[in-house]
N, C-alpha and C. Protein backbone atom coordinates (compact mmCIF):
# COMPACT_ATOMS: atom_id res chain seq x y z
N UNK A 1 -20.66 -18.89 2.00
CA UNK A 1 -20.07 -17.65 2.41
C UNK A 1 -19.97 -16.65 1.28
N UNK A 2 -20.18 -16.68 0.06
CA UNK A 2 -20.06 -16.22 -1.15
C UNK A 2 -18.37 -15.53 -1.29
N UNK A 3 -18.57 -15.37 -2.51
CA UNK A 3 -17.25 -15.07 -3.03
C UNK A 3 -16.91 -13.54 -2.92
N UNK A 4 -15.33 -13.26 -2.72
CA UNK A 4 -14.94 -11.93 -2.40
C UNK A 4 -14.56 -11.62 -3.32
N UNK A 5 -14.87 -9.86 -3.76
CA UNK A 5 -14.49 -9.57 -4.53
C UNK A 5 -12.82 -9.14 -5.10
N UNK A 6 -12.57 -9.54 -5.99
CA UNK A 6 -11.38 -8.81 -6.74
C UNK A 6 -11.50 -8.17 -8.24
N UNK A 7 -10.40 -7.40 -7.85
CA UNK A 7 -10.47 -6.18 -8.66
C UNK A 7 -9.29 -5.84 -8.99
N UNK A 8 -8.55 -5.02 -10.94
CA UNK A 8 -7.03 -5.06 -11.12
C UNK A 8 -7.21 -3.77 -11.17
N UNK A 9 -5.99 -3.50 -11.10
CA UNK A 9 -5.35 -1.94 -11.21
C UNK A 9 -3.82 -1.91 -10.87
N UNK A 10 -3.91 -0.07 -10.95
CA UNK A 10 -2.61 0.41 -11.16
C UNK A 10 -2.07 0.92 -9.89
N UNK A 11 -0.87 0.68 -9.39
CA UNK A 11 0.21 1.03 -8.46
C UNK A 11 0.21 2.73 -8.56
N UNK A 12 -0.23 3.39 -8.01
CA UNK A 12 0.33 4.56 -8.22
C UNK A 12 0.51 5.86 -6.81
N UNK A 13 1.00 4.49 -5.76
CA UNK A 13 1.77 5.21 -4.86
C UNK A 13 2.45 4.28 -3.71
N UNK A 14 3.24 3.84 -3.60
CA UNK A 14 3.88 2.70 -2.64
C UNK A 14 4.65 3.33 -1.50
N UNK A 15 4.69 4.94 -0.96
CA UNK A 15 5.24 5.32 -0.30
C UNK A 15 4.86 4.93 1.57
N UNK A 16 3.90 3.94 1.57
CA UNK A 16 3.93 3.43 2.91
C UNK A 16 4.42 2.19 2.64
N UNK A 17 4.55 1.59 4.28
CA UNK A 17 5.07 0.55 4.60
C UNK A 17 3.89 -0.53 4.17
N UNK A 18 4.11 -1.53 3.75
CA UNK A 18 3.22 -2.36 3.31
C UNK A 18 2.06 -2.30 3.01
N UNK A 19 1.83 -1.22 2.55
CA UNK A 19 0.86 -0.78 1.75
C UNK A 19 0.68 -0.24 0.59
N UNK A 20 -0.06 -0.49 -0.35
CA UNK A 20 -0.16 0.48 -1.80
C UNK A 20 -1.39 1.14 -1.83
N UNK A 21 -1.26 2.52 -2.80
CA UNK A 21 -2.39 2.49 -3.24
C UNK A 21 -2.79 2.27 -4.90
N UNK A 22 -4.01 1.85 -5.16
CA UNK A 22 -4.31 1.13 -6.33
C UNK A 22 -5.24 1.78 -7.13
N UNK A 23 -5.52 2.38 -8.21
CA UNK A 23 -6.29 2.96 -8.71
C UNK A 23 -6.69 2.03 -9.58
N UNK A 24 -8.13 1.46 -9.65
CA UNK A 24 -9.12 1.49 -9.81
C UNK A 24 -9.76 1.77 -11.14
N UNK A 25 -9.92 1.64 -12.68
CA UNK A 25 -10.53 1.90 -13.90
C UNK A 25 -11.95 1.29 -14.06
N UNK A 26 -13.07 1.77 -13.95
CA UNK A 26 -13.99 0.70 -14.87
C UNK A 26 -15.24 1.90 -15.55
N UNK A 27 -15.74 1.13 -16.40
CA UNK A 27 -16.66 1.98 -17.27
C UNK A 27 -17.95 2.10 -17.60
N UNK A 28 -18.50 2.69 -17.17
CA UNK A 28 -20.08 2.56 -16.94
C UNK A 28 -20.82 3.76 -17.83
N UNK A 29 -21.90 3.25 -18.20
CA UNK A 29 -22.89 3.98 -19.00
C UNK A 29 -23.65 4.95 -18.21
N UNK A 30 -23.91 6.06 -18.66
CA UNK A 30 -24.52 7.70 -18.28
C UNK A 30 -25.62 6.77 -18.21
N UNK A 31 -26.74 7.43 -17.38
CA UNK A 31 -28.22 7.03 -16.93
C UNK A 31 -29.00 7.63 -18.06
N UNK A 32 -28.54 8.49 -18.83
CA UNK A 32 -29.73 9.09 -19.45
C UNK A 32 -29.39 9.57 -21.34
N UNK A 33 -28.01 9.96 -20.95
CA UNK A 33 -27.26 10.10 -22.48
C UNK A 33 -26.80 8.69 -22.98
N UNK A 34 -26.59 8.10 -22.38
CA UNK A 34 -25.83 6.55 -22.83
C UNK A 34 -24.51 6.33 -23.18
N UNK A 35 -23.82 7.44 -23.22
CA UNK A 35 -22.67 7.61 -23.32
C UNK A 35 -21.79 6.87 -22.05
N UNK A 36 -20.49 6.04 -23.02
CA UNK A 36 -19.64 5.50 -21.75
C UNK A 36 -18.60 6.33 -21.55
N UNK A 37 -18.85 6.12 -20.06
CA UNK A 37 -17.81 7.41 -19.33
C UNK A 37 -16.74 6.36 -18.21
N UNK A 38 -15.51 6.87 -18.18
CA UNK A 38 -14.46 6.06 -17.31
C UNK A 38 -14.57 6.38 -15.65
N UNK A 39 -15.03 5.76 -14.53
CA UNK A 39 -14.44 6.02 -13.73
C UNK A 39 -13.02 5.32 -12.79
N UNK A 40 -12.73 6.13 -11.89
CA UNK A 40 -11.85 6.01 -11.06
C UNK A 40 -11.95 5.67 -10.05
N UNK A 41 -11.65 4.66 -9.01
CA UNK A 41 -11.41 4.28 -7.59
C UNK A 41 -9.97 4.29 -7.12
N UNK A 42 -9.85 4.54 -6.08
CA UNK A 42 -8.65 4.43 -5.25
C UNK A 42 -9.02 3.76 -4.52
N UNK A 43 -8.30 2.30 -3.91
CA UNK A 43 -8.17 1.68 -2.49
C UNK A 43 -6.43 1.34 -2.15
N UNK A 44 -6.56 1.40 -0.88
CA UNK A 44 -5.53 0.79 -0.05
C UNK A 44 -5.59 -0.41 0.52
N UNK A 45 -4.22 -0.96 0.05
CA UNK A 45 -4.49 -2.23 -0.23
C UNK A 45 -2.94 -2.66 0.48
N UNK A 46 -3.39 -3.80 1.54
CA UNK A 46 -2.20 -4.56 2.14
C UNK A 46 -1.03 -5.22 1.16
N UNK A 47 0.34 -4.54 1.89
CA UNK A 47 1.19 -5.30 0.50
C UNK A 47 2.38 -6.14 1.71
N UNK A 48 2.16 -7.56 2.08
CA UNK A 48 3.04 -7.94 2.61
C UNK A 48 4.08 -7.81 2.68
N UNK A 49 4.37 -8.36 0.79
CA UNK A 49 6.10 -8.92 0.15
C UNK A 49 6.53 -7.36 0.05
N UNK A 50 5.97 -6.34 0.17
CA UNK A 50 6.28 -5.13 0.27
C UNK A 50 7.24 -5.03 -1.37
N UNK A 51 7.38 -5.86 -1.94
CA UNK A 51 8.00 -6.39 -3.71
C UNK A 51 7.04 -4.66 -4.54
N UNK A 52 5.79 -4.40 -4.62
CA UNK A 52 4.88 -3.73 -5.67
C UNK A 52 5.59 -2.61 -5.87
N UNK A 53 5.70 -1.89 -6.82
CA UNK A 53 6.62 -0.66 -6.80
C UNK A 53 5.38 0.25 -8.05
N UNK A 54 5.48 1.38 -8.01
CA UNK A 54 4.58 2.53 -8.82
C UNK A 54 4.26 1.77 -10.23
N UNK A 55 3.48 2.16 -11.04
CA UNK A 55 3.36 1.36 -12.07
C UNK A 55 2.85 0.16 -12.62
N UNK A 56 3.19 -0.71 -11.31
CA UNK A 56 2.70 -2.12 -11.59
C UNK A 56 1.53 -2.52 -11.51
N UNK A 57 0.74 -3.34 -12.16
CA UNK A 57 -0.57 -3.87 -12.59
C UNK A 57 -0.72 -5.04 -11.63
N UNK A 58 -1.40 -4.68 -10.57
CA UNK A 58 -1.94 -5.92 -9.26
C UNK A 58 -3.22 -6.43 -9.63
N UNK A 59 -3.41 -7.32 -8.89
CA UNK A 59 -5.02 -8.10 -8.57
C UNK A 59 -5.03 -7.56 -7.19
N UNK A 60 -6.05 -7.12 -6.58
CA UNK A 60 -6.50 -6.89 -5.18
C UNK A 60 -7.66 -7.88 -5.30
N UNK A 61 -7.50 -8.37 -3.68
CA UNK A 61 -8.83 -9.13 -3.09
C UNK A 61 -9.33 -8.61 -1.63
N UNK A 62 -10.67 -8.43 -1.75
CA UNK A 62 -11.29 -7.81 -0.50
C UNK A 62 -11.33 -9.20 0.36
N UNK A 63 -10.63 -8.80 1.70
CA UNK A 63 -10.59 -9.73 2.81
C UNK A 63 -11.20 -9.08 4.01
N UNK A 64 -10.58 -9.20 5.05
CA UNK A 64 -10.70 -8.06 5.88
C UNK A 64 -10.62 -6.47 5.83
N UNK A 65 -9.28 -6.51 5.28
CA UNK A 65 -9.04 -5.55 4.07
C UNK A 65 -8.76 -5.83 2.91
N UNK A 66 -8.63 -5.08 1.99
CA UNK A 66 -8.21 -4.86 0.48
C UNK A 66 -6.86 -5.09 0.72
N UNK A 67 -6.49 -6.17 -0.63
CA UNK A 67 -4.91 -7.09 -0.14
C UNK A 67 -4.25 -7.36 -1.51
N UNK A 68 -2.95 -7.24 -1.85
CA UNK A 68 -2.47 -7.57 -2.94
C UNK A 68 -2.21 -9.05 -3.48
N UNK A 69 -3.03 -9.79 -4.18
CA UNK A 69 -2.87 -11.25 -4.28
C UNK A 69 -2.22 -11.44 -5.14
N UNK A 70 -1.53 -10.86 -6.47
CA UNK A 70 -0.55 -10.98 -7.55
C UNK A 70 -0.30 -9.67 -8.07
N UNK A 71 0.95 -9.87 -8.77
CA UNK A 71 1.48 -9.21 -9.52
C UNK A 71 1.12 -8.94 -10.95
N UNK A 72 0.29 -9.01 -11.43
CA UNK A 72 -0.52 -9.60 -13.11
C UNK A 72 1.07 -8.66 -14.48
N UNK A 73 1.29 -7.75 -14.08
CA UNK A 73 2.37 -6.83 -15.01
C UNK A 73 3.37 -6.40 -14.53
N UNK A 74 4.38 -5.85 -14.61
CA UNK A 74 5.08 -5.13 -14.06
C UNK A 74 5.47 -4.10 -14.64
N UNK A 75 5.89 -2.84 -14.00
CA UNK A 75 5.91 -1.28 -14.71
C UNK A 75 7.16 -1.63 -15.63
N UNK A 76 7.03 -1.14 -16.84
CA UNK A 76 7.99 -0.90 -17.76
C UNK A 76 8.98 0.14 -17.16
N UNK A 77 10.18 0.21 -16.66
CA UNK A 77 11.09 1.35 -15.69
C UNK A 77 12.53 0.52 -15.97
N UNK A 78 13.26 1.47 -15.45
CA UNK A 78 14.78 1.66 -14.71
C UNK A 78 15.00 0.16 -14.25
């Protein structure tokens, strides 16, 4: 069945109900300058324990949908 992907990132909006959204970092080389450049993804991502709060550093795993499988950090805050 091959393996699903996961992917970490940052919390940076928990204002639905069991859901986050997760931004996404990785870094890929220009096609032609060679220069490494950062991009950005956003996914929404199922949050059961509804626990994730802004800030925090998740693992997402693609299932059916995109799903929060750990907590890897937690936001330095209040």
């Amino acid at each position: 069945m091959g393996s699903k992907a996961e992917v970490q990132g940052v919390v940076v909006s928990d204002r639905m109900q069991k859901s986050v959204v997760v931004s996404v970092e990785r870094r890929v080389q220009h096609p032609v300058y060679g220069k490494t450049q950062k991009r950005t993804s956003t996914f929404l991502a199922h949050d059961e324990s509804d626990e994730v709060k802004i800030g925090d550093r998740v693992v997402i795993a693609e299932k059916r949908r995109w799903a929060v499988t750990r907590i890897s950090e937690r936001a330095a805050g209040v």
